[in-house]
PDB file of N, CA and C in Angstrom:
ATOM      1  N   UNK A   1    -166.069  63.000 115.662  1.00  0.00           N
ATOM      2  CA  UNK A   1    -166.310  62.898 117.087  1.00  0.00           C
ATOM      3  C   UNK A   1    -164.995  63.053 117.848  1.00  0.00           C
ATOM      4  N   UNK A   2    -164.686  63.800 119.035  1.00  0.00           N
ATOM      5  CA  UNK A   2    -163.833  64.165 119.851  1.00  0.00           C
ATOM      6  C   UNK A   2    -163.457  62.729 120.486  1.00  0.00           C
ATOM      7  N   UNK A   3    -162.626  62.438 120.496  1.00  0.00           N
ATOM      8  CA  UNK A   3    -161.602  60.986 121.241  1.00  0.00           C
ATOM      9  C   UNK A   3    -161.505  61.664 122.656  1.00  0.00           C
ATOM     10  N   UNK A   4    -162.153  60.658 123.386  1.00  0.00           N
ATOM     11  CA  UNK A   4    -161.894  60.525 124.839  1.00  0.00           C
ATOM     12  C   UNK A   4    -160.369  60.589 125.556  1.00  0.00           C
ATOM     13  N   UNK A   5    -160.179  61.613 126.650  1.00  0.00           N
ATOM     14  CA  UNK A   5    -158.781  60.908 126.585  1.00  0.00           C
ATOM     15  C   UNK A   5    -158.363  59.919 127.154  1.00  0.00           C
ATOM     16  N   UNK A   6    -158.827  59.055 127.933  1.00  0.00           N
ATOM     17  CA  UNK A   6    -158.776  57.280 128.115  1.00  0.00           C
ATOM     18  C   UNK A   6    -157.892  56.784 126.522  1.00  0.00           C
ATOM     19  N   UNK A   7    -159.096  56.796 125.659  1.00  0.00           N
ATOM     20  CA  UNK A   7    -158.695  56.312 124.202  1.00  0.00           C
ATOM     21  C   UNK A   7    -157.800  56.855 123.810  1.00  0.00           C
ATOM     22  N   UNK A   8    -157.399  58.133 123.885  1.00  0.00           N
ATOM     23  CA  UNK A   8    -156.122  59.176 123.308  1.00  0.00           C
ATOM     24  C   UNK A   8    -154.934  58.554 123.755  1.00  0.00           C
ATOM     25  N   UNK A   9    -154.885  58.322 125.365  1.00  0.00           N
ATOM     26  CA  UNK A   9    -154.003  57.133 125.723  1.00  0.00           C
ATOM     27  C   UNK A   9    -153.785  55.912 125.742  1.00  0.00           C
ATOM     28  N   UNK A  10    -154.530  55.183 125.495  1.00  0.00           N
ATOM     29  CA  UNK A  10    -154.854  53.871 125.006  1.00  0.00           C
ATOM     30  C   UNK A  10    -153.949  53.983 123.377  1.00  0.00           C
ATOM     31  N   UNK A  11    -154.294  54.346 122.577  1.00  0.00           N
ATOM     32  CA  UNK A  11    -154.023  54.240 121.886  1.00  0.00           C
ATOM     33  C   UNK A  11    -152.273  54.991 121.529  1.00  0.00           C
ATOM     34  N   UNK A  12    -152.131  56.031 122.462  1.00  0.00           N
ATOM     35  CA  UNK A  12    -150.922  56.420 122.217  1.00  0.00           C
ATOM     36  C   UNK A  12    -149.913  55.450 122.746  1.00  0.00           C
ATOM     37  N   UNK A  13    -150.284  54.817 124.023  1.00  0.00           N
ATOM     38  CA  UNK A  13    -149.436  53.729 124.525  1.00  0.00           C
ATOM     39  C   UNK A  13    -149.020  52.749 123.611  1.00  0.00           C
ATOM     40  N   UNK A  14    -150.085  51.940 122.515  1.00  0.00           N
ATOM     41  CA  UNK A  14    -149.587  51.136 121.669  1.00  0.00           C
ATOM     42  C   UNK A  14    -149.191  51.686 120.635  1.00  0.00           C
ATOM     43  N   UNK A  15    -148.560  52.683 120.662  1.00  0.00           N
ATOM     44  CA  UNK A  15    -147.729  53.329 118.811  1.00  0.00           C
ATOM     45  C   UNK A  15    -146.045  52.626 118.801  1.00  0.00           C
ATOM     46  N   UNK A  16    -145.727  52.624 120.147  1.00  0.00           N
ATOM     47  CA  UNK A  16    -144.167  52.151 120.000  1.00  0.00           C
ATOM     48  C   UNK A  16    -143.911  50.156 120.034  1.00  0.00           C
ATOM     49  N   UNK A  17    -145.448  49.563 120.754  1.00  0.00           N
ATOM     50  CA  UNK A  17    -144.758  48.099 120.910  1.00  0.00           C
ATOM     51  C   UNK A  17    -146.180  47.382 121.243  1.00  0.00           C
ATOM     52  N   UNK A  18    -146.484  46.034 120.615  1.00  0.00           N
ATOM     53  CA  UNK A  18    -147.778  45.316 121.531  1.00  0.00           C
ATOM     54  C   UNK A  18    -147.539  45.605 122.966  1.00  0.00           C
ATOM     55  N   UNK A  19    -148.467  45.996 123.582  1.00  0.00           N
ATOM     56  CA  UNK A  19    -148.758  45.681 125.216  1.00  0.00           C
ATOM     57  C   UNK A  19    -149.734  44.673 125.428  1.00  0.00           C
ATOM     58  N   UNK A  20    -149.933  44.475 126.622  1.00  0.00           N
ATOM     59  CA  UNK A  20    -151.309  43.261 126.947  1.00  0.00           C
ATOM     60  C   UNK A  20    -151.675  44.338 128.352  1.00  0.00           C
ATOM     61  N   UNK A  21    -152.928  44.154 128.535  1.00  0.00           N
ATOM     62  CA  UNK A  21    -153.706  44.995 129.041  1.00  0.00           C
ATOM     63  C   UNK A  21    -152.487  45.566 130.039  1.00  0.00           C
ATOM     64  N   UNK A  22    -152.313  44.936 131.363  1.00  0.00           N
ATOM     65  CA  UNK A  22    -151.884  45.270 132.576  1.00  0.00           C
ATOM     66  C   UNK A  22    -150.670  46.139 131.761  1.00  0.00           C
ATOM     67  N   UNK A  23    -150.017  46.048 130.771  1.00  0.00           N
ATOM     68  CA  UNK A  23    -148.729  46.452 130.074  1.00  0.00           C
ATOM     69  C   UNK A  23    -149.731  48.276 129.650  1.00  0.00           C
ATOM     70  N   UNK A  24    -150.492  48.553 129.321  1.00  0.00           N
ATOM     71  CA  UNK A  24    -151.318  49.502 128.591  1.00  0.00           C
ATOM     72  C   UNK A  24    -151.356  50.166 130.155  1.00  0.00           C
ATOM     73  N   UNK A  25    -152.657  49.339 131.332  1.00  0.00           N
ATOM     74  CA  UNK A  25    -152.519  50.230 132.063  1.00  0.00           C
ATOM     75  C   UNK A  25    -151.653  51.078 132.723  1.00  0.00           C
ATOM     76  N   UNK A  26    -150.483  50.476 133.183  1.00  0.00           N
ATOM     77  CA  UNK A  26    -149.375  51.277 133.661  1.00  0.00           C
ATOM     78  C   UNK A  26    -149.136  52.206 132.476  1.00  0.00           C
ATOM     79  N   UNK A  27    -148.567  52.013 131.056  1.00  0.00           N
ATOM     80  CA  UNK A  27    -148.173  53.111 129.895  1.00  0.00           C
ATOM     81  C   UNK A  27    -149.366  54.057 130.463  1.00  0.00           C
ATOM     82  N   UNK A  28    -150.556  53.935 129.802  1.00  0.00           N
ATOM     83  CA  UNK A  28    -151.232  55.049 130.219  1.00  0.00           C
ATOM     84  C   UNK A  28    -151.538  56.259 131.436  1.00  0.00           C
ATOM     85  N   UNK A  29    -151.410  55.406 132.541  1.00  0.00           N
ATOM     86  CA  UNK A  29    -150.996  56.303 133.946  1.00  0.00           C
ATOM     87  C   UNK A  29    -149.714  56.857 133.457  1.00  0.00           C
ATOM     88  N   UNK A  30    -148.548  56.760 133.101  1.00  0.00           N
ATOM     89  CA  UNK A  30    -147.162  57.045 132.872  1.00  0.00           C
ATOM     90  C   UNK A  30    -147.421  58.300 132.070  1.00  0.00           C
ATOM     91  N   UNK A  31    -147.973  57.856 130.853  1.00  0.00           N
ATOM     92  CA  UNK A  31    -148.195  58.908 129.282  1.00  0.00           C
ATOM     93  C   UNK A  31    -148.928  59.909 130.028  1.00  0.00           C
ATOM     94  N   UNK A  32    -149.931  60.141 131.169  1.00  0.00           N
ATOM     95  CA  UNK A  32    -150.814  60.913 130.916  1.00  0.00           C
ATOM     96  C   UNK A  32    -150.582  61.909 132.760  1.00  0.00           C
ATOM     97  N   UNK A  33    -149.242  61.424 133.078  1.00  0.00           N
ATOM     98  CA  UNK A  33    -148.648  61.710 134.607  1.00  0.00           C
ATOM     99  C   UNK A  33    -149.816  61.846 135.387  1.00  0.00           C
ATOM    100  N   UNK A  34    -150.323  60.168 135.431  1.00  0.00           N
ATOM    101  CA  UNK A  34    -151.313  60.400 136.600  1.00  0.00           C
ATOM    102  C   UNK A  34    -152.380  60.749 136.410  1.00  0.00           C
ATOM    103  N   UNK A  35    -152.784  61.111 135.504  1.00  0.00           N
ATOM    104  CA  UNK A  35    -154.157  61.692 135.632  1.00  0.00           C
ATOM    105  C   UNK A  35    -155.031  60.693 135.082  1.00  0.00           C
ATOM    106  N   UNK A  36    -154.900  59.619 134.258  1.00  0.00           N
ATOM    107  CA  UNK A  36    -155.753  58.750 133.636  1.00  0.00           C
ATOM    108  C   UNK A  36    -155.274  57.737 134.353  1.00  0.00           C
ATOM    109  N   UNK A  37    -156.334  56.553 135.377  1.00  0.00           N
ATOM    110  CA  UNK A  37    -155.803  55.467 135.642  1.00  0.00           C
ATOM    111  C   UNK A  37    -156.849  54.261 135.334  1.00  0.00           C
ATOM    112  N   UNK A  38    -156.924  53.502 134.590  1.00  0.00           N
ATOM    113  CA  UNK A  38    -157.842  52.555 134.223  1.00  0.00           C
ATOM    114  C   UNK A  38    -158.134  51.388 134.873  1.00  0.00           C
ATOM    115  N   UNK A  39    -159.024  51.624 135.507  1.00  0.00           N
ATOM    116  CA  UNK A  39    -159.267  49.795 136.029  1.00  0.00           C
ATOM    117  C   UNK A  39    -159.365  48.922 134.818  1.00  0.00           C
ATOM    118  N   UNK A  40    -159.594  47.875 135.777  1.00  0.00           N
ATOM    119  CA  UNK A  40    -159.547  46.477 134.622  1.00  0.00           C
ATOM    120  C   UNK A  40    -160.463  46.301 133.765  1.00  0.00           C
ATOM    121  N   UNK A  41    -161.680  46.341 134.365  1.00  0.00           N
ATOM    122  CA  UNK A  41    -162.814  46.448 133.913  1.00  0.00           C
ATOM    123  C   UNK A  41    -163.248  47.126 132.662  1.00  0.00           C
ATOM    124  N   UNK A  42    -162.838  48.979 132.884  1.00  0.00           N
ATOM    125  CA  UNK A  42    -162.735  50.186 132.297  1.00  0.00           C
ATOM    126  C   UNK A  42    -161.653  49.525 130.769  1.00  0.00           C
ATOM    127  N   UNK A  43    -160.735  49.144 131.315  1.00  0.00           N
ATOM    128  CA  UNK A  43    -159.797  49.151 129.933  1.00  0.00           C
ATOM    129  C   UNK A  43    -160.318  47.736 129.108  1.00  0.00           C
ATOM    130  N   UNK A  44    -160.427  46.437 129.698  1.00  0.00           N
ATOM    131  CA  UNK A  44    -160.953  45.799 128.758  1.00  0.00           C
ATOM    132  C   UNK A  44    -162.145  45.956 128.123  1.00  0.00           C
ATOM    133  N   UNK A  45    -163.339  46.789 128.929  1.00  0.00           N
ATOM    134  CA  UNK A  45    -164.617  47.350 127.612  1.00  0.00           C
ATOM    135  C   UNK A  45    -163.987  47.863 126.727  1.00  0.00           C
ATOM    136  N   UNK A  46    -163.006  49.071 126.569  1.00  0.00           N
ATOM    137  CA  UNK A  46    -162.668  50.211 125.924  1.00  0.00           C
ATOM    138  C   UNK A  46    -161.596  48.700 124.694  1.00  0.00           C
ATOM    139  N   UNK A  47    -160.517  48.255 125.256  1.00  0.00           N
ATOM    140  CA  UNK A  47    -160.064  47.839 123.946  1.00  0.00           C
ATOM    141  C   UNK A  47    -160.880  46.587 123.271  1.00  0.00           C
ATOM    142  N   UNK A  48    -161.928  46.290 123.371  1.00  0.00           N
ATOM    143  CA  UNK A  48    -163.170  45.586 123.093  1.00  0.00           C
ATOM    144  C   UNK A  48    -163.595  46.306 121.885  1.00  0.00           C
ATOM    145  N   UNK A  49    -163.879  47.552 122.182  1.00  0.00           N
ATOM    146  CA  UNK A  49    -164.780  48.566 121.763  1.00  0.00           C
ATOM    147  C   UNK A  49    -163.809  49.057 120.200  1.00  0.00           C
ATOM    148  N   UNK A  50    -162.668  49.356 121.306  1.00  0.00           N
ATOM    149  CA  UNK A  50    -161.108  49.504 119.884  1.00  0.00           C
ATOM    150  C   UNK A  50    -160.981  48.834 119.077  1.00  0.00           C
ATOM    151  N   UNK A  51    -161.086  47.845 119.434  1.00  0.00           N
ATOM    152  CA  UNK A  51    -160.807  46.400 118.343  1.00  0.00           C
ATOM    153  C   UNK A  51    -161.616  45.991 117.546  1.00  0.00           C
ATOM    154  N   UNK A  52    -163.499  46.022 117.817  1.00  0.00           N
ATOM    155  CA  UNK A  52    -164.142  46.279 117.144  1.00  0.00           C
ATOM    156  C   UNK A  52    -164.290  47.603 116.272  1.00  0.00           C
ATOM    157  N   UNK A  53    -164.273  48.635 116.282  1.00  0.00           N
ATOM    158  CA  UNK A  53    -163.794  49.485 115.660  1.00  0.00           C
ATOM    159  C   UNK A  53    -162.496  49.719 114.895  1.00  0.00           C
ATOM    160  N   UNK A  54    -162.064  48.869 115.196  1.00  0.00           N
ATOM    161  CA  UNK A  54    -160.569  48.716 114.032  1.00  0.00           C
ATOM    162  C   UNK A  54    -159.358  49.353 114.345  1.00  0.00           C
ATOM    163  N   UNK A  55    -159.208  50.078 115.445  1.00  0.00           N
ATOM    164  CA  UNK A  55    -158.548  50.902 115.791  1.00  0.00           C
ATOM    165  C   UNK A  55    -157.472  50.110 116.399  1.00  0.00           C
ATOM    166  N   UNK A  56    -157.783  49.281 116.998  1.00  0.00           N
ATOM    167  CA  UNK A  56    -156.770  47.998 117.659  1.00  0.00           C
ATOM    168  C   UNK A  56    -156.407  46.780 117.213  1.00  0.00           C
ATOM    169  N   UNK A  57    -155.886  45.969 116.911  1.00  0.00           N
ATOM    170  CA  UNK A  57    -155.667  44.561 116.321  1.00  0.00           C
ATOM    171  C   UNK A  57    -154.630  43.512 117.694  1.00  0.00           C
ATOM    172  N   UNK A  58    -155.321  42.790 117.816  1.00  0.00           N
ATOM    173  CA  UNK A  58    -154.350  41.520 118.847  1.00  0.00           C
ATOM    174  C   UNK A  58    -153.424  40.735 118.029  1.00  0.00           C
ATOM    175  N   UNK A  59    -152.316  40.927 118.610  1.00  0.00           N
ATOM    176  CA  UNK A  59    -150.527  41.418 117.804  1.00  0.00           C
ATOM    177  C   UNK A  59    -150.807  39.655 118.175  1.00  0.00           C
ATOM    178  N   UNK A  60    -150.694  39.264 119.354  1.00  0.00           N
ATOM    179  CA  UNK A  60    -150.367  37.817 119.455  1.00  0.00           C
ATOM    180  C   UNK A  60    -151.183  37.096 120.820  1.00  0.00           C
ATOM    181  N   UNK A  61    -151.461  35.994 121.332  1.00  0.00           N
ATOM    182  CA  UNK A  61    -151.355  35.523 122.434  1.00  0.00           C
ATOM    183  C   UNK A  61    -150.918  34.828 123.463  1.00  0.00           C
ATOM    184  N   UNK A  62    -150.396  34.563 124.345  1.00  0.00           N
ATOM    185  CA  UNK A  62    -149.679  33.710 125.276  1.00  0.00           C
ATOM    186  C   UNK A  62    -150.169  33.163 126.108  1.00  0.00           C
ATOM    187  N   UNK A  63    -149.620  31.924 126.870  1.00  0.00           N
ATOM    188  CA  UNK A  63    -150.443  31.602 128.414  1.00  0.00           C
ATOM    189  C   UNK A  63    -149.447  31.855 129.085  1.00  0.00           C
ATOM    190  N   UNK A  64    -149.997  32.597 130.380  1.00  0.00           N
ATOM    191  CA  UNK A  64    -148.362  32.902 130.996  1.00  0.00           C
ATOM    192  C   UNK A  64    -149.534  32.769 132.080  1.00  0.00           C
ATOM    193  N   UNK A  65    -149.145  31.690 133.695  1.00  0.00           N
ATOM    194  CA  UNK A  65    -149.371  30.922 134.544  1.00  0.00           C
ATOM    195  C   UNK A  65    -150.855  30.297 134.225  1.00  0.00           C
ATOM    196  N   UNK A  66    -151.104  29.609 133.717  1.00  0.00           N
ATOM    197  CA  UNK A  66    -152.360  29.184 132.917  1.00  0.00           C
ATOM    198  C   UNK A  66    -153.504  30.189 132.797  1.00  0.00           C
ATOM    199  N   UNK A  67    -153.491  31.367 131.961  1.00  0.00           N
ATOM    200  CA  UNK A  67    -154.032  32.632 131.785  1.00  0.00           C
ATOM    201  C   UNK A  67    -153.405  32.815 130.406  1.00  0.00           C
ATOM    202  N   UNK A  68    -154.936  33.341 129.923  1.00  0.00           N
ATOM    203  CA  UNK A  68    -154.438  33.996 128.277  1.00  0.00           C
ATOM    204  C   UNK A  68    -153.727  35.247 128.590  1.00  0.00           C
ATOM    205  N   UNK A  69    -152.708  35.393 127.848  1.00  0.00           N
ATOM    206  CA  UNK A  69    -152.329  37.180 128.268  1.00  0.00           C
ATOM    207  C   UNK A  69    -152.561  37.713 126.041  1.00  0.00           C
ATOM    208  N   UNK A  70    -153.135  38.536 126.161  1.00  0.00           N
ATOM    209  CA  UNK A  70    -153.360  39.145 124.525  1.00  0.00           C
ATOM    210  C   UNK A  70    -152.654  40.298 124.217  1.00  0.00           C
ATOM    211  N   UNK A  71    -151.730  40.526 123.470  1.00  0.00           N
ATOM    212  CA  UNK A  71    -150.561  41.957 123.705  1.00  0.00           C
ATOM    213  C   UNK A  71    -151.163  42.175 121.706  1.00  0.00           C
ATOM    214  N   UNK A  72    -151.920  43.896 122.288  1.00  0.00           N
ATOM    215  CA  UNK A  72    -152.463  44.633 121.361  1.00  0.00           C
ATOM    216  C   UNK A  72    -151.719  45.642 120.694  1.00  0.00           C
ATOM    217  N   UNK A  73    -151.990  45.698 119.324  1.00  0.00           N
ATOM    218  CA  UNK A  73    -151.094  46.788 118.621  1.00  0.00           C
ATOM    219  C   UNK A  73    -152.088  47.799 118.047  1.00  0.00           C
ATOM    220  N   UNK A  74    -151.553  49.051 117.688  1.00  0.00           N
ATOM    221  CA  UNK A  74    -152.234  49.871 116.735  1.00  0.00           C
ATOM    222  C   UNK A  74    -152.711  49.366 115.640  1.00  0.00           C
ATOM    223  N   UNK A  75    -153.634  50.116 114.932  1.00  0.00           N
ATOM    224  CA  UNK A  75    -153.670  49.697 113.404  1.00  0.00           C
ATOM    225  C   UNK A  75    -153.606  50.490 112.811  1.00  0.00           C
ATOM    226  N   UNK A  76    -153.792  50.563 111.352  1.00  0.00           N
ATOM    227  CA  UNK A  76    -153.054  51.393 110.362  1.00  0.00           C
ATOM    228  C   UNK A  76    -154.326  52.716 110.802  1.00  0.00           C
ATOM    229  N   UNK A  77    -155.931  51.947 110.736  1.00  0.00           N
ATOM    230  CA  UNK A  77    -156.961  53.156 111.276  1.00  0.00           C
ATOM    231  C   UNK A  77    -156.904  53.891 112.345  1.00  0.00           C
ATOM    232  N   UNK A  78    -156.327  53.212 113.576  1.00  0.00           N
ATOM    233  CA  UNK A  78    -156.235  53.603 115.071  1.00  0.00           C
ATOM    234  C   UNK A  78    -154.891  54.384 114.808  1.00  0.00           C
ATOM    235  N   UNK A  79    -153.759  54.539 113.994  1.00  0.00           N
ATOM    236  CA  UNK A  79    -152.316  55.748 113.253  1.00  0.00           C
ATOM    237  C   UNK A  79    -153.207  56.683 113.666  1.00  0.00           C
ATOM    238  N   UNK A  80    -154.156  56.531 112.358  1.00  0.00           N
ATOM    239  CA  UNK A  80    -154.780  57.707 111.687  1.00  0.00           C
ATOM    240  C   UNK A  80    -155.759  58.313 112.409  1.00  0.00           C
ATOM    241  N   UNK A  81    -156.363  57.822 113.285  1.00  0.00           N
ATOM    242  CA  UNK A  81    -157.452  58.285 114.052  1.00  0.00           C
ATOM    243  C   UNK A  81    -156.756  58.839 115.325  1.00  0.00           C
ATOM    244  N   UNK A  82    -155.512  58.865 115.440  1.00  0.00           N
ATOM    245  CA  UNK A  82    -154.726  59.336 116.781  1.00  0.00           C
ATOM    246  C   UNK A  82    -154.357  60.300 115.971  1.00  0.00           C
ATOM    247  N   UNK A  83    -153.592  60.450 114.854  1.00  0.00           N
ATOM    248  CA  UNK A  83    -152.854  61.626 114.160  1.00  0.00           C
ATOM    249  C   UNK A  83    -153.654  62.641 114.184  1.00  0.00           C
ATOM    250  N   UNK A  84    -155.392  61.945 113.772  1.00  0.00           N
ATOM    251  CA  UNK A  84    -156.492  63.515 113.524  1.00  0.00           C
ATOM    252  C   UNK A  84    -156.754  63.731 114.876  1.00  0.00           C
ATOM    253  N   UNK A  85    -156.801  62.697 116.135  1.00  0.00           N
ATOM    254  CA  UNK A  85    -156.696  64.100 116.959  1.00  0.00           C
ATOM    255  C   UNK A  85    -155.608  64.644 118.233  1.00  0.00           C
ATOM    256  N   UNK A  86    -154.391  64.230 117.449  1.00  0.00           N
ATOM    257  CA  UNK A  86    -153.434  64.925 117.702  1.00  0.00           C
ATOM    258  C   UNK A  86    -153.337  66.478 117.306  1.00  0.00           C
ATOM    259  N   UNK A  87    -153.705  66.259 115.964  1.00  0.00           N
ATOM    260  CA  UNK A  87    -154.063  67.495 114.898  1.00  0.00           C
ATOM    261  C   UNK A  87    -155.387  68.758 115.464  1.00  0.00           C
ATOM    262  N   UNK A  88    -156.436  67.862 115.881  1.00  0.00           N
ATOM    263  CA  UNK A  88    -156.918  68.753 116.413  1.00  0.00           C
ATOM    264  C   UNK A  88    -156.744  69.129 117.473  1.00  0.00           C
ATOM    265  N   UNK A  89    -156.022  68.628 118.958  1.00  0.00           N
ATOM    266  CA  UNK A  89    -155.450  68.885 119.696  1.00  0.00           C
ATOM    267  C   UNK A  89    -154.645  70.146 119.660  1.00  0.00           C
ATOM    268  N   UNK A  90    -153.939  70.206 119.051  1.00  0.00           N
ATOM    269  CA  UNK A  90    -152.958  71.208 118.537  1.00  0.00           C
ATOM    270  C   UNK A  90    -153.611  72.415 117.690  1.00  0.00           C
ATOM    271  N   UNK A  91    -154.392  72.369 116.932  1.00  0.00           N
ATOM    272  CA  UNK A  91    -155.213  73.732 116.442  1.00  0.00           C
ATOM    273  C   UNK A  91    -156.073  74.076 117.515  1.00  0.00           C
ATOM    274  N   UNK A  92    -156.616  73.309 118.647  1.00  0.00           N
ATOM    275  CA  UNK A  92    -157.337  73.653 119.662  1.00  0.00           C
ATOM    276  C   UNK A  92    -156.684  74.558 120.646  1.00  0.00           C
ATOM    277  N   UNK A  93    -155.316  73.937 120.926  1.00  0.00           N
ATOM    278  CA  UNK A  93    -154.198  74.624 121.707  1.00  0.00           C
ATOM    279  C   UNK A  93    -154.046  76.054 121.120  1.00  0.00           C
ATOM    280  N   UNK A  94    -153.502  75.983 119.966  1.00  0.00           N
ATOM    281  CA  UNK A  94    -152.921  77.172 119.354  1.00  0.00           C
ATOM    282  C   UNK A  94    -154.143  78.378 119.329  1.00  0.00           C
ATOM    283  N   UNK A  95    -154.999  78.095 119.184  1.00  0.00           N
ATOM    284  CA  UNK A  95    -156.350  79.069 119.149  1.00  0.00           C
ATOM    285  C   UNK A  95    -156.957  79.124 120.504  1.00  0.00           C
ATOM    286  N   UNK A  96    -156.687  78.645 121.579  1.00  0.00           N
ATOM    287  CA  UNK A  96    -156.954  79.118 122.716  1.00  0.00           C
ATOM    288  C   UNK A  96    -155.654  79.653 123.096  1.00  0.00           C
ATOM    289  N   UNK A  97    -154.159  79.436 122.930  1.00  0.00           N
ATOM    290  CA  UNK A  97    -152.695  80.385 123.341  1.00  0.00           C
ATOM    291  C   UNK A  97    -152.594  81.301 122.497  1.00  0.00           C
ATOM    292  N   UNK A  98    -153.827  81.452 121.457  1.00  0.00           N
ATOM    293  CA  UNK A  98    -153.862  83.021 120.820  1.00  0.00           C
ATOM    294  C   UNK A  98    -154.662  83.820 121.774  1.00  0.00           C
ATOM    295  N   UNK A  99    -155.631  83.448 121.582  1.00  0.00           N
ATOM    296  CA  UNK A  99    -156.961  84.443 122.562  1.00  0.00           C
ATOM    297  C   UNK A  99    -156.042  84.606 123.985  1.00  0.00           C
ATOM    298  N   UNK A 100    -155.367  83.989 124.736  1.00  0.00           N
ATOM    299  CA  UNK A 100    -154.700  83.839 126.105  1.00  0.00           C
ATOM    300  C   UNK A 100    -153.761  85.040 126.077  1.00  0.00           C
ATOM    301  N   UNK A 101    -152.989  84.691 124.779  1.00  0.00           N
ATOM    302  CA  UNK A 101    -151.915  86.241 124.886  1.00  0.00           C
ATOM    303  C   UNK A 101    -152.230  87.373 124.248  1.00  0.00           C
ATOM    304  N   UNK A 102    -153.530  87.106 123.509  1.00  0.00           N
ATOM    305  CA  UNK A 102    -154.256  88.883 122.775  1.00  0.00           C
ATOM    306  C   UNK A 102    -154.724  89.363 124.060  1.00  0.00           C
ATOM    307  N   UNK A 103    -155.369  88.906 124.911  1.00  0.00           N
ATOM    308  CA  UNK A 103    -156.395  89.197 126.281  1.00  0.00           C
ATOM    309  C   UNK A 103    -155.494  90.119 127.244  1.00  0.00           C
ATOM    310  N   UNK A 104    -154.354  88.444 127.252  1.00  0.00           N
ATOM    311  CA  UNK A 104    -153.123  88.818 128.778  1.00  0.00           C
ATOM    312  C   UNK A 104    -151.965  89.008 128.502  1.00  0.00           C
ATOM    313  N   UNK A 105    -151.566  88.873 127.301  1.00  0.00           N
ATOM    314  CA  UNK A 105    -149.933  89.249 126.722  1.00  0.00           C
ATOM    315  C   UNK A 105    -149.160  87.774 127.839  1.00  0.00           C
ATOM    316  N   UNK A 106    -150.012  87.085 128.195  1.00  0.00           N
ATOM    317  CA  UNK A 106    -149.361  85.503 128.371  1.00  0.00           C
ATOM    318  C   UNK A 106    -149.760  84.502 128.974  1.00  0.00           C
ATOM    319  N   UNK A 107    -149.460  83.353 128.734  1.00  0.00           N
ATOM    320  CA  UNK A 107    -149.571  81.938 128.848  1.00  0.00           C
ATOM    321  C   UNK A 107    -148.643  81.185 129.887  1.00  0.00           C
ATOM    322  N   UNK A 108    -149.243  80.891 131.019  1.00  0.00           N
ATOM    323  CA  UNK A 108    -149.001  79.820 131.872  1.00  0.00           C
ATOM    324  C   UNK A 108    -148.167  80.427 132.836  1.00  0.00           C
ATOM    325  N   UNK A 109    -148.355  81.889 132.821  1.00  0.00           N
ATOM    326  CA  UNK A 109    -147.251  82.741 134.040  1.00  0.00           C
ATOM    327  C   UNK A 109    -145.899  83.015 132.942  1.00  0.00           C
ATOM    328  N   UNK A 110    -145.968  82.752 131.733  1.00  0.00           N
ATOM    329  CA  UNK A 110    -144.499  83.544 131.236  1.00  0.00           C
ATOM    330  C   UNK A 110    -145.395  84.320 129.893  1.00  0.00           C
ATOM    331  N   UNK A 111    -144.824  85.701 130.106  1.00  0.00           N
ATOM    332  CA  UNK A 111    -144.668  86.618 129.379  1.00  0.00           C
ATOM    333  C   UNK A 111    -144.499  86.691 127.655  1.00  0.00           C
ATOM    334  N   UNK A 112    -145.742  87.105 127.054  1.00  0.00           N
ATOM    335  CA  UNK A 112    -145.186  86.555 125.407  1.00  0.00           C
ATOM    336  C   UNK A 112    -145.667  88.024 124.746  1.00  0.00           C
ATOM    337  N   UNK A 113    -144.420  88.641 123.741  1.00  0.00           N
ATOM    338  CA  UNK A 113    -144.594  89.790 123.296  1.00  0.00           C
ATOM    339  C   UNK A 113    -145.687  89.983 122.374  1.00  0.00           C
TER     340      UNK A 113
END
């Protein structure tokens, strides 16, 4: 199944460090320049959904001003399930910037022999 890209970023945000939600939403607006912005709502179903699916694991918890804050990490499945579709990402790319420069001899306004 094709990964949403919400989840594509979700999950790419936690490869370098636990975040806790509000920490994810900003990464993800950042990672994805703007174009993905998650309400609150939106992101806690989704890492609900992650975490049950295994893809996410809760690194630790805190109370910070009497509020749980939960800072989420990748998991070894959620690596691997970003790597395959990184992977297909990239054979998707490459086979549509073939057909692009057999058609037009180029891609994105520059010229490819």
């Amino acid at each position: 199944m094709t990964m949403q890209e919400p989840t594509f970023f979700i999950l790419t945000a936690l490869v370098r460090t636990p975040l806790h939600g509000y920490g994810i939403m900003q990464a993800v607006e950042q990672l994805s320049g703007g174009r993905v912005r998650l309400k609150a709502g939106t992101l806690y179903a989704a890492l609900d959904r992650l975490s049950s699916d295994g893809l996410i694991v809760v690194d630790r918890e805190e109370a910070v001003g009497g509020r749980l804050r939960r800072y989420y990490v990748l998991s070894d499945d959620g690596r691997a399930a970003l790597e395959e579709a990184v992977a297909r990402l990239q054979s998707n790319a490459k086979v549509a910037a073939t057909r692009l420069r057999e058609a037009f001899g180029f891609i994105g306004g520059v010229q490819h022999a």
